[in-house]
PDB file of N, CA and C in Angstrom:
ATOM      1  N   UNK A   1      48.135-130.503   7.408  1.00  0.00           N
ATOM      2  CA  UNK A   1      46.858-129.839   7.257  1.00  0.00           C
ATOM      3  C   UNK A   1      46.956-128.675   6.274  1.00  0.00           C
ATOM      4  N   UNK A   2      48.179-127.875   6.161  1.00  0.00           N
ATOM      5  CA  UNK A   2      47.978-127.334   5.258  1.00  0.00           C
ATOM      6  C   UNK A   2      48.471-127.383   3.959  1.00  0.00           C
ATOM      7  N   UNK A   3      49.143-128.462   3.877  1.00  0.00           N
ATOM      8  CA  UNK A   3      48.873-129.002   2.690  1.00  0.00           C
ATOM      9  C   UNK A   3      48.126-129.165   1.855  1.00  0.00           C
ATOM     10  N   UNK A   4      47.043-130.046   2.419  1.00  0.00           N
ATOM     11  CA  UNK A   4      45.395-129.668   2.198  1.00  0.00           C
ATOM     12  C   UNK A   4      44.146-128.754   2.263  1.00  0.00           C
ATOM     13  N   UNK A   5      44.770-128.071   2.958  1.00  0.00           N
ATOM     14  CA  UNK A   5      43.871-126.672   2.564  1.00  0.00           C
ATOM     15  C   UNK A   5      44.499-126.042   1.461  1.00  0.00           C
ATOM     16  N   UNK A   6      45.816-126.006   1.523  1.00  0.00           N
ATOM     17  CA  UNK A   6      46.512-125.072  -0.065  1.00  0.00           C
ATOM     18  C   UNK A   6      45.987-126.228  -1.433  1.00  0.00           C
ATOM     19  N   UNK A   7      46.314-127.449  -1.378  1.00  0.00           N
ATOM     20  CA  UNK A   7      45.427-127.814  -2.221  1.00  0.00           C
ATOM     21  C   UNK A   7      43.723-127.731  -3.047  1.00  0.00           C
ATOM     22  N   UNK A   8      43.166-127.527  -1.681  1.00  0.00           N
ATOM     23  CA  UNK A   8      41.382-127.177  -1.894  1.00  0.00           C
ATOM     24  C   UNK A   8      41.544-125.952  -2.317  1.00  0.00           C
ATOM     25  N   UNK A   9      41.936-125.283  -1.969  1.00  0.00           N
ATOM     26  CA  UNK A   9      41.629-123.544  -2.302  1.00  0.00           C
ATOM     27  C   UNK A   9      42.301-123.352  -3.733  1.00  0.00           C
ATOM     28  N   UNK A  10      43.210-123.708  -4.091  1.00  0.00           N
ATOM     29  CA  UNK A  10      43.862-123.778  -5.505  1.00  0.00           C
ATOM     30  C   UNK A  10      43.147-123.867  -6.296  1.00  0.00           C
ATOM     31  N   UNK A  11      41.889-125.288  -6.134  1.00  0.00           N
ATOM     32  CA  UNK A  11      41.312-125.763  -7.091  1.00  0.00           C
ATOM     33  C   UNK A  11      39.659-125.152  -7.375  1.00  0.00           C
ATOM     34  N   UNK A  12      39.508-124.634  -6.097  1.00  0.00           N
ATOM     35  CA  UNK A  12      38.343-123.010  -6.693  1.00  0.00           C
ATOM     36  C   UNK A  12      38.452-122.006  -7.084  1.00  0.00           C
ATOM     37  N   UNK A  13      37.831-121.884  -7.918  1.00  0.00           N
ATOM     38  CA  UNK A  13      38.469-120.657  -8.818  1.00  0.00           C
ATOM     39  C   UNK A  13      37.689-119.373  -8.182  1.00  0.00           C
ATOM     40  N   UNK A  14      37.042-119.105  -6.866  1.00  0.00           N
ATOM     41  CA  UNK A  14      36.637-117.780  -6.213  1.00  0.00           C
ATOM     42  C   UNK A  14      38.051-117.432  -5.690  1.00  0.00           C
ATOM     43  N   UNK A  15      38.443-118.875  -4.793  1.00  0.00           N
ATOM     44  CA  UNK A  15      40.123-118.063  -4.052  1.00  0.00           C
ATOM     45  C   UNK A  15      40.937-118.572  -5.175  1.00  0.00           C
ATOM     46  N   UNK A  16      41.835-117.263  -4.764  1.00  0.00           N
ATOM     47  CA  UNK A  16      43.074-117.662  -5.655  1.00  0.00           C
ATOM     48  C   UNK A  16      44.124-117.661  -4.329  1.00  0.00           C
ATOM     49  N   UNK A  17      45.259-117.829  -4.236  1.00  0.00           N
ATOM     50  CA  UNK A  17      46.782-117.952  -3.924  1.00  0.00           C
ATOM     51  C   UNK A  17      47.331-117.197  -5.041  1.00  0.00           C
ATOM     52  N   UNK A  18      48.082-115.927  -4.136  1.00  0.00           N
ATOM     53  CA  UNK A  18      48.645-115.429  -5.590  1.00  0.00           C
ATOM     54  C   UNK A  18      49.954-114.806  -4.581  1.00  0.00           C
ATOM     55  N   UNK A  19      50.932-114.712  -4.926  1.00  0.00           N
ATOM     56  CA  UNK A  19      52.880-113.877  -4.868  1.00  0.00           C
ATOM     57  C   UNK A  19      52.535-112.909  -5.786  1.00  0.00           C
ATOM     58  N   UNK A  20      52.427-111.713  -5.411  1.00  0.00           N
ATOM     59  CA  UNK A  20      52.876-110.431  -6.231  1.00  0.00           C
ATOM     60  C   UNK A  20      54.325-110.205  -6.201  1.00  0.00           C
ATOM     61  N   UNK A  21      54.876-109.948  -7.110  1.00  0.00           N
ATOM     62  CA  UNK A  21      56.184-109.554  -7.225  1.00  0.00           C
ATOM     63  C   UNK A  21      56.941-108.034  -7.681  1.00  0.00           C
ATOM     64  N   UNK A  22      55.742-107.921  -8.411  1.00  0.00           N
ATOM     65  CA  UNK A  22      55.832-106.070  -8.932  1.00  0.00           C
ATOM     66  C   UNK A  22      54.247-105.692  -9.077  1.00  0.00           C
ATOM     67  N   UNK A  23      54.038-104.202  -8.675  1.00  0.00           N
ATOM     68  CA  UNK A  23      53.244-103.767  -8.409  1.00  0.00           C
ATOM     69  C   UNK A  23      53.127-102.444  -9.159  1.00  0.00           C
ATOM     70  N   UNK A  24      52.039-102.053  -9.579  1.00  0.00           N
ATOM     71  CA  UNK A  24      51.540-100.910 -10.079  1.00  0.00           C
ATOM     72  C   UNK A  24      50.474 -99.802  -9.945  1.00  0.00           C
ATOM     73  N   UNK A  25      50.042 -98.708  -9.517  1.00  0.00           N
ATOM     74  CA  UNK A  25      49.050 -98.138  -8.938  1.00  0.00           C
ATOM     75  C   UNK A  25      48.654 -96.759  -9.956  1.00  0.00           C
ATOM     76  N   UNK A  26      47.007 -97.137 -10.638  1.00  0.00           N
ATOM     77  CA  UNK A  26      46.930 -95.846 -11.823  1.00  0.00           C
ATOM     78  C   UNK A  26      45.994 -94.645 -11.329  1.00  0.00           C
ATOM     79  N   UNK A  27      45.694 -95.332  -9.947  1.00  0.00           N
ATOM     80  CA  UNK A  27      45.354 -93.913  -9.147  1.00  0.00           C
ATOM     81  C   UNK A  27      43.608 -94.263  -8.561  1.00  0.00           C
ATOM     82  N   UNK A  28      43.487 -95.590  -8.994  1.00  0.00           N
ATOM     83  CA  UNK A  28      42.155 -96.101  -8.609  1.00  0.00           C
ATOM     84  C   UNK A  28      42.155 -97.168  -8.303  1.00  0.00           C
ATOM     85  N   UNK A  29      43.285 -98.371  -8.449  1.00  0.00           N
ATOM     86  CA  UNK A  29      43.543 -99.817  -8.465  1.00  0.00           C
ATOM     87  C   UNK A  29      44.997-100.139  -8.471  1.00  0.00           C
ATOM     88  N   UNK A  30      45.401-101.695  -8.259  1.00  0.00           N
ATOM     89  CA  UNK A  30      46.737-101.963  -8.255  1.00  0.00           C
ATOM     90  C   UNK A  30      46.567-103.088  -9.422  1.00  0.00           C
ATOM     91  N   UNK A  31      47.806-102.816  -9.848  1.00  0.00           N
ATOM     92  CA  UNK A  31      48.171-104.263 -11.106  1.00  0.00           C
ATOM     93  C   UNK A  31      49.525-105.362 -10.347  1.00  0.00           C
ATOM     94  N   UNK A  32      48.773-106.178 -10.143  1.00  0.00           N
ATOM     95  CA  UNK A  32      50.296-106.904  -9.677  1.00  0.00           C
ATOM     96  C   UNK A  32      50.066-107.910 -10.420  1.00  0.00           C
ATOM     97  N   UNK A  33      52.101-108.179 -11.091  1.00  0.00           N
ATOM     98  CA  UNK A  33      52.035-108.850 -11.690  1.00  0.00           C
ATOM     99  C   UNK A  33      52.851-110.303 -10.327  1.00  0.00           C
ATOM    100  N   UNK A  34      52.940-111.356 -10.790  1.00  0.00           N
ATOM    101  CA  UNK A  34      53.288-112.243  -9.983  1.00  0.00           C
ATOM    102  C   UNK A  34      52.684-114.097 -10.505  1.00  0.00           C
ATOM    103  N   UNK A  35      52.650-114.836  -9.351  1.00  0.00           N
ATOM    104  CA  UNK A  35      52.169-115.965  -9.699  1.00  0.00           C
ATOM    105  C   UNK A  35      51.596-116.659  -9.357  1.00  0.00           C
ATOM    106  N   UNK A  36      50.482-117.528  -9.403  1.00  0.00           N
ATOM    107  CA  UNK A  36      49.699-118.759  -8.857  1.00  0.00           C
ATOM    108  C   UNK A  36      49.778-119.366  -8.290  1.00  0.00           C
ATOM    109  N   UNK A  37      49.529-119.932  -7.612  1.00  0.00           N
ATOM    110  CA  UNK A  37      49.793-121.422  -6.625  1.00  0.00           C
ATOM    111  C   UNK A  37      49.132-122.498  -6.909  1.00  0.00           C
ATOM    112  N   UNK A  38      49.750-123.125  -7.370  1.00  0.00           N
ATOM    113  CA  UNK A  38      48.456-124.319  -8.026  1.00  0.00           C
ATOM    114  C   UNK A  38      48.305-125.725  -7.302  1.00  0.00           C
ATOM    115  N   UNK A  39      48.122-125.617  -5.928  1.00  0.00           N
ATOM    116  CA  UNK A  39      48.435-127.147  -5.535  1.00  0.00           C
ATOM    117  C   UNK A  39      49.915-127.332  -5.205  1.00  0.00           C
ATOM    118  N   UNK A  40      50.471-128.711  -5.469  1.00  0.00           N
ATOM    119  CA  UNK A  40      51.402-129.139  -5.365  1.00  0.00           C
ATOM    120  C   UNK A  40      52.774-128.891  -6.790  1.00  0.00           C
ATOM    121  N   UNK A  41      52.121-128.279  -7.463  1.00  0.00           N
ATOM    122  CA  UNK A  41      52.671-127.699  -8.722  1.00  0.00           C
ATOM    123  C   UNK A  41      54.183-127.108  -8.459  1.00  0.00           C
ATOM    124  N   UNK A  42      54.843-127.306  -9.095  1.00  0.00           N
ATOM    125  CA  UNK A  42      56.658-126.688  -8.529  1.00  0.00           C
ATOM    126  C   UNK A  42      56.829-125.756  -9.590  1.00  0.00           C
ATOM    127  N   UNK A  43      55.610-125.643 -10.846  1.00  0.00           N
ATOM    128  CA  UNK A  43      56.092-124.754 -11.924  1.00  0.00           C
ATOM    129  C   UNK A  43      55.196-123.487 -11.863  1.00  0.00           C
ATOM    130  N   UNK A  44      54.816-122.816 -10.960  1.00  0.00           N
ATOM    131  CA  UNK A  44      53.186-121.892 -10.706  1.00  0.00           C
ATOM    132  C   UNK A  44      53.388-120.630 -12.030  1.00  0.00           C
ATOM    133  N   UNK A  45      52.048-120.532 -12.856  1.00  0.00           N
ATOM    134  CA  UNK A  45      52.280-119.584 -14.004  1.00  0.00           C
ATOM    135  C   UNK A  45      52.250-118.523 -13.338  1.00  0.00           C
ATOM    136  N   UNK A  46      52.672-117.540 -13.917  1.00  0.00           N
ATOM    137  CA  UNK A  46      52.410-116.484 -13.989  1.00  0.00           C
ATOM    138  C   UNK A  46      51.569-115.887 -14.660  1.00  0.00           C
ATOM    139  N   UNK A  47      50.895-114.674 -13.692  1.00  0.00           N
ATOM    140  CA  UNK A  47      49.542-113.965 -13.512  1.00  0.00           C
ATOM    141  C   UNK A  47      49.388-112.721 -13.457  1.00  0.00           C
ATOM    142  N   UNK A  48      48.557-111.543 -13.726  1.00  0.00           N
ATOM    143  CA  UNK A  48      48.595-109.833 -13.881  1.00  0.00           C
ATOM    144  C   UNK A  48      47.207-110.187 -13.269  1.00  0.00           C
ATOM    145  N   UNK A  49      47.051-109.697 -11.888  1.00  0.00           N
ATOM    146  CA  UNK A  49      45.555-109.371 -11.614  1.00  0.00           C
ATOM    147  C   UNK A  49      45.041-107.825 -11.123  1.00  0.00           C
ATOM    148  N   UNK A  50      44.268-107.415 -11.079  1.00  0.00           N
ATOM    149  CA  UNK A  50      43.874-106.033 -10.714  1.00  0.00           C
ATOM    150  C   UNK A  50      43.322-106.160  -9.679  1.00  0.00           C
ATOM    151  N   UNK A  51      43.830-105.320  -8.563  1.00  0.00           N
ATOM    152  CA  UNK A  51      43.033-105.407  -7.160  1.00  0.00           C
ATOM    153  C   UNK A  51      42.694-104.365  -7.045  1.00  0.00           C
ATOM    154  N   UNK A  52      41.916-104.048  -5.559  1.00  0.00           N
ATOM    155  CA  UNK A  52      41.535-102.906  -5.323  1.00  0.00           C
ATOM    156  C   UNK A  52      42.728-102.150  -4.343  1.00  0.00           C
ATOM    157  N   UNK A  53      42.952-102.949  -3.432  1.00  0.00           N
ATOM    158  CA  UNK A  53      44.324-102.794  -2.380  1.00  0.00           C
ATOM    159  C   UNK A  53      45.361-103.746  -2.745  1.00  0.00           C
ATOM    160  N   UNK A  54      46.642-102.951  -2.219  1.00  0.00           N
ATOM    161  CA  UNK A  54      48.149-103.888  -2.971  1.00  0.00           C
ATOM    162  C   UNK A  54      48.148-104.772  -1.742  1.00  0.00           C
ATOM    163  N   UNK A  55      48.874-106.230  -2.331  1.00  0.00           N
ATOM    164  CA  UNK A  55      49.134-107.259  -1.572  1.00  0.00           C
ATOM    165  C   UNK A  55      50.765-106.649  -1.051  1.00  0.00           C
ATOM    166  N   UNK A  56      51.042-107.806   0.001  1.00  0.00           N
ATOM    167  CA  UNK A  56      52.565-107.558   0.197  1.00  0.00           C
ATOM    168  C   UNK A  56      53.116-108.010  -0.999  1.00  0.00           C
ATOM    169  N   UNK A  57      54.122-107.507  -1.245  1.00  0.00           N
ATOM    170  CA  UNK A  57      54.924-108.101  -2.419  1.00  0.00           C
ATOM    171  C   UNK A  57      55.813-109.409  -1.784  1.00  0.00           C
ATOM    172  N   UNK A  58      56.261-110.539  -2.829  1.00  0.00           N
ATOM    173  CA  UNK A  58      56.808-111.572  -2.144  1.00  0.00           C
ATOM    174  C   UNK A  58      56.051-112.758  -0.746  1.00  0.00           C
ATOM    175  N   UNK A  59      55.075-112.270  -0.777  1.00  0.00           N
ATOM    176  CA  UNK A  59      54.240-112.918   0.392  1.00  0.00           C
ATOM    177  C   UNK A  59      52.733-113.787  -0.389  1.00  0.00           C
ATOM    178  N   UNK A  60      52.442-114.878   0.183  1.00  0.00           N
ATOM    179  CA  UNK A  60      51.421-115.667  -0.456  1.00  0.00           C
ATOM    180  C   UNK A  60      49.993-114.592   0.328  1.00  0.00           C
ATOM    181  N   UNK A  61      49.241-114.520  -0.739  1.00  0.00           N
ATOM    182  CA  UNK A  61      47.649-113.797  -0.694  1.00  0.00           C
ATOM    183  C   UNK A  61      46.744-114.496  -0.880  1.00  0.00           C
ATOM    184  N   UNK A  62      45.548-114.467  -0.129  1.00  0.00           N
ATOM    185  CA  UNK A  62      44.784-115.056  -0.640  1.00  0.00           C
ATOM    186  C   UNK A  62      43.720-114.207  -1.147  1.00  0.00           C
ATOM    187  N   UNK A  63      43.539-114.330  -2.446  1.00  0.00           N
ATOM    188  CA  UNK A  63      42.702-113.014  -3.429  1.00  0.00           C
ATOM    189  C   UNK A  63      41.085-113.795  -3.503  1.00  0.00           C
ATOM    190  N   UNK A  64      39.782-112.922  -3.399  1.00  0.00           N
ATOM    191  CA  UNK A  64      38.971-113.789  -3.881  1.00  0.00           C
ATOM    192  C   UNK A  64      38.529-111.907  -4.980  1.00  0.00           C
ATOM    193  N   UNK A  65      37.851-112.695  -6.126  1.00  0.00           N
ATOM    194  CA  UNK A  65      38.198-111.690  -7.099  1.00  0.00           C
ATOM    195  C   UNK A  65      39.005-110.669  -7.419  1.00  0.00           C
ATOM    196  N   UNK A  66      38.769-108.902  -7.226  1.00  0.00           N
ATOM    197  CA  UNK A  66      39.512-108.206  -6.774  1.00  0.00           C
ATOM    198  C   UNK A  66      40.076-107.877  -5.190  1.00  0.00           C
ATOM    199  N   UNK A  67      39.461-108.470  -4.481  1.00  0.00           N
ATOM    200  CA  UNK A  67      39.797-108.056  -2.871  1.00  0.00           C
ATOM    201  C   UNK A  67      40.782-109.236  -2.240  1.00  0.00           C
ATOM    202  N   UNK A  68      42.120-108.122  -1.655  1.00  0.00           N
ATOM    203  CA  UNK A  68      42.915-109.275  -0.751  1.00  0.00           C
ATOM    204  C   UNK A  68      42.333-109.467   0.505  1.00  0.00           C
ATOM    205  N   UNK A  69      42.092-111.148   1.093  1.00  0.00           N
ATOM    206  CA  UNK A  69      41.595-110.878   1.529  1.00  0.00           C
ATOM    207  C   UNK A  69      42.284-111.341   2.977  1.00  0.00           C
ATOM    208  N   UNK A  70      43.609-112.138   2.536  1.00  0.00           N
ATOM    209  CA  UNK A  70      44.609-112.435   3.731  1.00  0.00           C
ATOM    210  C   UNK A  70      45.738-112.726   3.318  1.00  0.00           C
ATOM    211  N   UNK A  71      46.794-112.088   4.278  1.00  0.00           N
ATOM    212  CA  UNK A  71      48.039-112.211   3.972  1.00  0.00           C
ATOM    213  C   UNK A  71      48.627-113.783   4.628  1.00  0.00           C
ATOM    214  N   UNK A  72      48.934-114.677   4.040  1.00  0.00           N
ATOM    215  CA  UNK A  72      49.206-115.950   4.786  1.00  0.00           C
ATOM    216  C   UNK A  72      50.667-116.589   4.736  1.00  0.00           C
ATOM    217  N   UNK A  73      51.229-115.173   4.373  1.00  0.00           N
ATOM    218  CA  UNK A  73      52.794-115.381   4.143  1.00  0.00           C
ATOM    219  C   UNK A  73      53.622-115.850   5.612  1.00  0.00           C
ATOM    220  N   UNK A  74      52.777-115.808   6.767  1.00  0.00           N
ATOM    221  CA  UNK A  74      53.850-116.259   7.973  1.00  0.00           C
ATOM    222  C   UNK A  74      53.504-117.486   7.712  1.00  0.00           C
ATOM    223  N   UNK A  75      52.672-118.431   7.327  1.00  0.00           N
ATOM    224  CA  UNK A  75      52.155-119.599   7.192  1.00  0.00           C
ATOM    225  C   UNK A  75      53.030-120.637   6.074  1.00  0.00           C
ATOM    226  N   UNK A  76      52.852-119.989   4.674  1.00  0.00           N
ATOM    227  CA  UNK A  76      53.153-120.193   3.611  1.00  0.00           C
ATOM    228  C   UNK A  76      53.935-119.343   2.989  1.00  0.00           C
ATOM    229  N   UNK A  77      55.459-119.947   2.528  1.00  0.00           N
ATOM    230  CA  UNK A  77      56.048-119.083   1.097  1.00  0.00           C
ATOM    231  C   UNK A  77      56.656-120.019   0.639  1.00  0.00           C
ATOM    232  N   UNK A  78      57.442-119.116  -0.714  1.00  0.00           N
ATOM    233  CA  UNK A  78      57.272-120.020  -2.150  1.00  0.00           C
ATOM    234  C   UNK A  78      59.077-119.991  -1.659  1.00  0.00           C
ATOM    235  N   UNK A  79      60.010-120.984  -2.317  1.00  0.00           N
ATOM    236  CA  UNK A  79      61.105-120.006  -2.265  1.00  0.00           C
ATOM    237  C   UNK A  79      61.628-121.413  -3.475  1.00  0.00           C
ATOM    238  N   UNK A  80      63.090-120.728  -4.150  1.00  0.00           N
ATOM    239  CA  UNK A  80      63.555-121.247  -5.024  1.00  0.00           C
ATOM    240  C   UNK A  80      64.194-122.872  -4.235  1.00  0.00           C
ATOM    241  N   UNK A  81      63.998-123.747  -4.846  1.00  0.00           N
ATOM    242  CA  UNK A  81      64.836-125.516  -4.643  1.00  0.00           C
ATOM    243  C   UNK A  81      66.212-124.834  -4.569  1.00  0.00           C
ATOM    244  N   UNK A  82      67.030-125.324  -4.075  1.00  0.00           N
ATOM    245  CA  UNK A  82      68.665-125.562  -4.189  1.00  0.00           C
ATOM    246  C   UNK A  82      68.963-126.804  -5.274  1.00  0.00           C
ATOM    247  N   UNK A  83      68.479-127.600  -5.565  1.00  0.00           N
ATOM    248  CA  UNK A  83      68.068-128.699  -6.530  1.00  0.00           C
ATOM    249  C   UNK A  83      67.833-127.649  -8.506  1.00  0.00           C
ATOM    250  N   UNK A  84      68.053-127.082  -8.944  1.00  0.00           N
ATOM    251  CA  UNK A  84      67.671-126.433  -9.896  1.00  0.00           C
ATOM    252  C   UNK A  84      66.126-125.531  -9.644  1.00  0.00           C
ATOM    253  N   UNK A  85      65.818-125.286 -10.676  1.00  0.00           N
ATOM    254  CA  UNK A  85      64.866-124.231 -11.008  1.00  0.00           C
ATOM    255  C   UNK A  85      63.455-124.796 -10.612  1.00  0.00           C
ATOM    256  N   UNK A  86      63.310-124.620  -9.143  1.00  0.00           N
ATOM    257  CA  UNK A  86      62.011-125.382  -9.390  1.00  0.00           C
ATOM    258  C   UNK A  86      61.489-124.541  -7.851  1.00  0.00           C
ATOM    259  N   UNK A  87      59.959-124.421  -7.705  1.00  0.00           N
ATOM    260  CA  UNK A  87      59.303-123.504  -6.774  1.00  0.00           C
ATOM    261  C   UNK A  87      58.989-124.671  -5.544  1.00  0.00           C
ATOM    262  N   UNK A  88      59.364-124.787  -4.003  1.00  0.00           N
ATOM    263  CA  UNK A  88      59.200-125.365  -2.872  1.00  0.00           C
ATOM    264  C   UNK A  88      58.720-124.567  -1.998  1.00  0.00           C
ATOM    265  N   UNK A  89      57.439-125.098  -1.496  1.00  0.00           N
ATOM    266  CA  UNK A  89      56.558-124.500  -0.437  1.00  0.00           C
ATOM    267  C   UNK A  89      56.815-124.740   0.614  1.00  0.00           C
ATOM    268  N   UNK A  90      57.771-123.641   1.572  1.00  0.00           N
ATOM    269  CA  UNK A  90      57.776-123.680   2.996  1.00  0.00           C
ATOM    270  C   UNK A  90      57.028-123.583   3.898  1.00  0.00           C
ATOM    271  N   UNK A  91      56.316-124.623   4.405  1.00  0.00           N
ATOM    272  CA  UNK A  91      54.995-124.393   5.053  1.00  0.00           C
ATOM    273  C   UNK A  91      55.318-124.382   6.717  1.00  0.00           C
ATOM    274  N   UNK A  92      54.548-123.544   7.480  1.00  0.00           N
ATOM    275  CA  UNK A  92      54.493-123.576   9.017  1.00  0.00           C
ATOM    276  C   UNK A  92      54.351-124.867   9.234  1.00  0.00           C
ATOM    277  N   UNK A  93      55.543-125.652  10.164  1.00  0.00           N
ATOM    278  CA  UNK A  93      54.756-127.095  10.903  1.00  0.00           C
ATOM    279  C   UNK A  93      54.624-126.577  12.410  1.00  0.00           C
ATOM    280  N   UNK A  94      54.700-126.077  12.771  1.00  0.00           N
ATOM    281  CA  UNK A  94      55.207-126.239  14.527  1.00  0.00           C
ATOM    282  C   UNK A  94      56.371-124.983  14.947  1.00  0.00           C
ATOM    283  N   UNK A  95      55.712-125.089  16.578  1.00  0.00           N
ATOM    284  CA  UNK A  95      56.752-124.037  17.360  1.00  0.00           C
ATOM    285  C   UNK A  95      57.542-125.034  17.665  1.00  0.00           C
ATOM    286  N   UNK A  96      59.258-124.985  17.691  1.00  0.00           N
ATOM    287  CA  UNK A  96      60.289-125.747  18.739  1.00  0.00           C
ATOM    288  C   UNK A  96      60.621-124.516  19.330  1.00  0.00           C
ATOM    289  N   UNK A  97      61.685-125.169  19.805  1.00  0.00           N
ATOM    290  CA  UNK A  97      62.807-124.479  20.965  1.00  0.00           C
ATOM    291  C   UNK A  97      63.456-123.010  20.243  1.00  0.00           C
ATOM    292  N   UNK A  98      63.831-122.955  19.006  1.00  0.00           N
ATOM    293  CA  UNK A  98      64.252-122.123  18.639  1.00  0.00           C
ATOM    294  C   UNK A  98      63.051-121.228  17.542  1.00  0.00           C
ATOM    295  N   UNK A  99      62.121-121.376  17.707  1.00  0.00           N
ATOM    296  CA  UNK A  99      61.028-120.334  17.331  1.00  0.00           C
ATOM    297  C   UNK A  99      60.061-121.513  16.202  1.00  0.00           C
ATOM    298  N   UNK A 100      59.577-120.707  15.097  1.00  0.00           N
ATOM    299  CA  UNK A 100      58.803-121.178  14.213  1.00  0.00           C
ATOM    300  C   UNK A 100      59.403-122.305  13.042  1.00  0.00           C
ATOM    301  N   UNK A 101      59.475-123.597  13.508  1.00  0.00           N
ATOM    302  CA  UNK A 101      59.495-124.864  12.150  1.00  0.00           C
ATOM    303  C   UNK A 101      58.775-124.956  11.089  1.00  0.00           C
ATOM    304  N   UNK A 102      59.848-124.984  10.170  1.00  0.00           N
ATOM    305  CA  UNK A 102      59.014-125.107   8.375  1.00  0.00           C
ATOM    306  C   UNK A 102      59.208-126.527   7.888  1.00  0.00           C
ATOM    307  N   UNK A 103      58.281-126.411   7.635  1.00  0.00           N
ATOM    308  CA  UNK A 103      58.697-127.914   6.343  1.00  0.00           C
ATOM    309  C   UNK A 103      58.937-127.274   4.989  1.00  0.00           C
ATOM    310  N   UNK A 104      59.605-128.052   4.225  1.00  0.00           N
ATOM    311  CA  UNK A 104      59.578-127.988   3.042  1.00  0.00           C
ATOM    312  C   UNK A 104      58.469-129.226   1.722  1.00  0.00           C
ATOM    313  N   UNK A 105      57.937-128.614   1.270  1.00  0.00           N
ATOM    314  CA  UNK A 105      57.293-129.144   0.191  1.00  0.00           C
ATOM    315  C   UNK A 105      57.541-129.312  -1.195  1.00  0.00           C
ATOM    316  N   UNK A 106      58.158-130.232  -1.922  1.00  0.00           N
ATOM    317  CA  UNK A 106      58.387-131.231  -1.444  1.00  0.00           C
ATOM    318  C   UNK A 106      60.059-130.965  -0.735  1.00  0.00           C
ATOM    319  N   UNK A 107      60.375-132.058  -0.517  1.00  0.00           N
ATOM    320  CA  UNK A 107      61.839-132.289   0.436  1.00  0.00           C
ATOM    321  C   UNK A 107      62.903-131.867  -0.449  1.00  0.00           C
TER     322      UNK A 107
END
Protein backbone atom coordinates (compact mmCIF):
# COMPACT_ATOMS: atom_id res chain seq x y z
CA UNK A 1 0.00 0.00 0.00
CA UNK A 2 2.56 2.21 0.30
CA UNK A 3 4.09 1.69 -2.46
CA UNK A 4 1.23 3.15 -4.04
CA UNK A 5 0.59 5.95 -2.27
CA UNK A 6 4.48 7.02 -2.66
CA UNK A 7 3.87 6.51 -6.22
CA UNK A 8 0.50 8.84 -6.52
CA UNK A 9 1.87 11.59 -4.53
CA UNK A 10 5.21 11.76 -6.57
CA UNK A 11 3.30 12.28 -9.58
CA UNK A 12 1.36 15.61 -8.27
CA UNK A 13 3.11 18.25 -8.39
CA UNK A 14 1.11 20.11 -5.08
CA UNK A 15 2.92 17.19 -2.82
CA UNK A 16 6.26 16.75 -3.10
CA UNK A 17 8.46 13.91 -1.11
CA UNK A 18 11.49 15.61 -0.38
CA UNK A 19 15.11 14.33 2.10
CA UNK A 20 16.68 17.50 3.19
CA UNK A 21 20.16 16.96 3.75
CA UNK A 22 21.61 20.49 4.53
CA UNK A 23 19.82 23.24 5.74
CA UNK A 24 19.95 26.96 5.85
CA UNK A 25 18.07 29.73 7.84
CA UNK A 26 18.29 33.79 6.59
CA UNK A 27 16.21 34.79 9.43
CA UNK A 28 12.69 34.51 7.75
CA UNK A 29 12.79 31.01 5.89
CA UNK A 30 14.78 27.74 5.47
CA UNK A 31 16.72 26.62 2.23
CA UNK A 32 17.11 22.96 2.17
CA UNK A 33 19.00 21.57 -0.14
CA UNK A 34 18.33 17.66 -0.65
CA UNK A 35 16.26 15.33 -2.99
CA UNK A 36 13.04 14.10 -4.65
CA UNK A 37 11.34 11.07 -4.59
CA UNK A 38 10.11 10.23 -7.74
CA UNK A 39 8.14 7.01 -7.61
CA UNK A 40 10.01 3.99 -8.02
CA UNK A 41 13.06 5.95 -9.37
CA UNK A 42 16.58 4.63 -7.68
CA UNK A 43 18.24 7.88 -9.17
CA UNK A 44 16.00 10.89 -7.17
CA UNK A 45 17.43 14.55 -8.44
CA UNK A 46 18.36 16.77 -6.49
CA UNK A 47 16.41 19.84 -5.24
CA UNK A 48 16.91 23.54 -3.19
CA UNK A 49 13.40 24.36 -1.90
CA UNK A 50 12.47 27.26 0.44
CA UNK A 51 10.23 26.53 3.31
CA UNK A 52 8.78 28.29 5.89
CA UNK A 53 9.74 25.65 8.82
CA UNK A 54 12.93 23.22 8.58
CA UNK A 55 12.18 19.60 7.79
CA UNK A 56 14.13 16.87 9.73
CA UNK A 57 17.20 16.48 7.97
CA UNK A 58 17.72 12.86 6.48
CA UNK A 59 14.00 11.98 6.96
CA UNK A 60 11.30 11.73 3.98
CA UNK A 61 8.76 15.09 4.08
CA UNK A 62 6.00 15.56 2.68
CA UNK A 63 6.14 19.37 1.36
CA UNK A 64 3.02 20.85 -0.32
CA UNK A 65 4.47 24.25 -1.63
CA UNK A 66 6.35 26.03 1.06
CA UNK A 67 4.77 24.23 4.16
CA UNK A 68 6.04 20.81 5.73
CA UNK A 69 3.42 19.25 6.15
CA UNK A 70 4.47 15.60 7.55
CA UNK A 71 7.29 13.96 8.66
CA UNK A 72 6.87 10.24 7.24
CA UNK A 73 10.34 9.17 7.94
CA UNK A 74 9.16 6.26 10.52
CA UNK A 75 7.21 4.99 7.49
CA UNK A 76 9.60 5.67 4.65
CA UNK A 77 13.52 6.20 4.11
CA UNK A 78 15.84 6.37 1.38
CA UNK A 79 19.11 4.53 2.18
CA UNK A 80 22.14 3.65 -0.09
CA UNK A 81 21.88 -0.32 -2.14
CA UNK A 82 24.86 -2.46 -0.94
CA UNK A 83 24.63 -3.42 -4.77
CA UNK A 84 26.51 -0.02 -6.00
CA UNK A 85 25.29 3.50 -6.13
CA UNK A 86 21.82 3.33 -6.28
CA UNK A 87 18.81 4.88 -3.78
CA UNK A 88 16.36 1.79 -2.02
CA UNK A 89 13.22 2.63 -0.26
CA UNK A 90 12.82 1.08 3.11
CA UNK A 91 9.32 1.00 3.58
CA UNK A 92 7.23 0.05 6.95
CA UNK A 93 5.61 -3.54 6.26
CA UNK A 94 4.49 -4.77 9.62
CA UNK A 95 5.02 -5.19 13.47
CA UNK A 96 6.87 -8.84 14.27
CA UNK A 97 8.25 -10.16 17.31
CA UNK A 98 11.20 -8.07 17.35
CA UNK A 99 9.61 -4.56 16.72
CA UNK A 100 9.01 -2.67 13.34
CA UNK A 101 9.58 -4.80 9.67
CA UNK A 102 10.91 -3.03 6.57
CA UNK A 103 10.86 -4.03 3.24
CA UNK A 104 13.15 -3.03 0.91
CA UNK A 105 12.29 -1.46 -2.48
CA UNK A 106 13.42 -2.80 -4.74
CA UNK A 107 15.13 -6.15 -3.18
Amino acid sequence: MLVRLLNAISCLRRFRLFVALTLENNGTSWTANGKLLRGSNLHHPTATMVLRAPPLTRHVAVIVDTAVIANVGPLIEVVLSQKGDWDVYKIYNKLGEKGIEFEFIPN
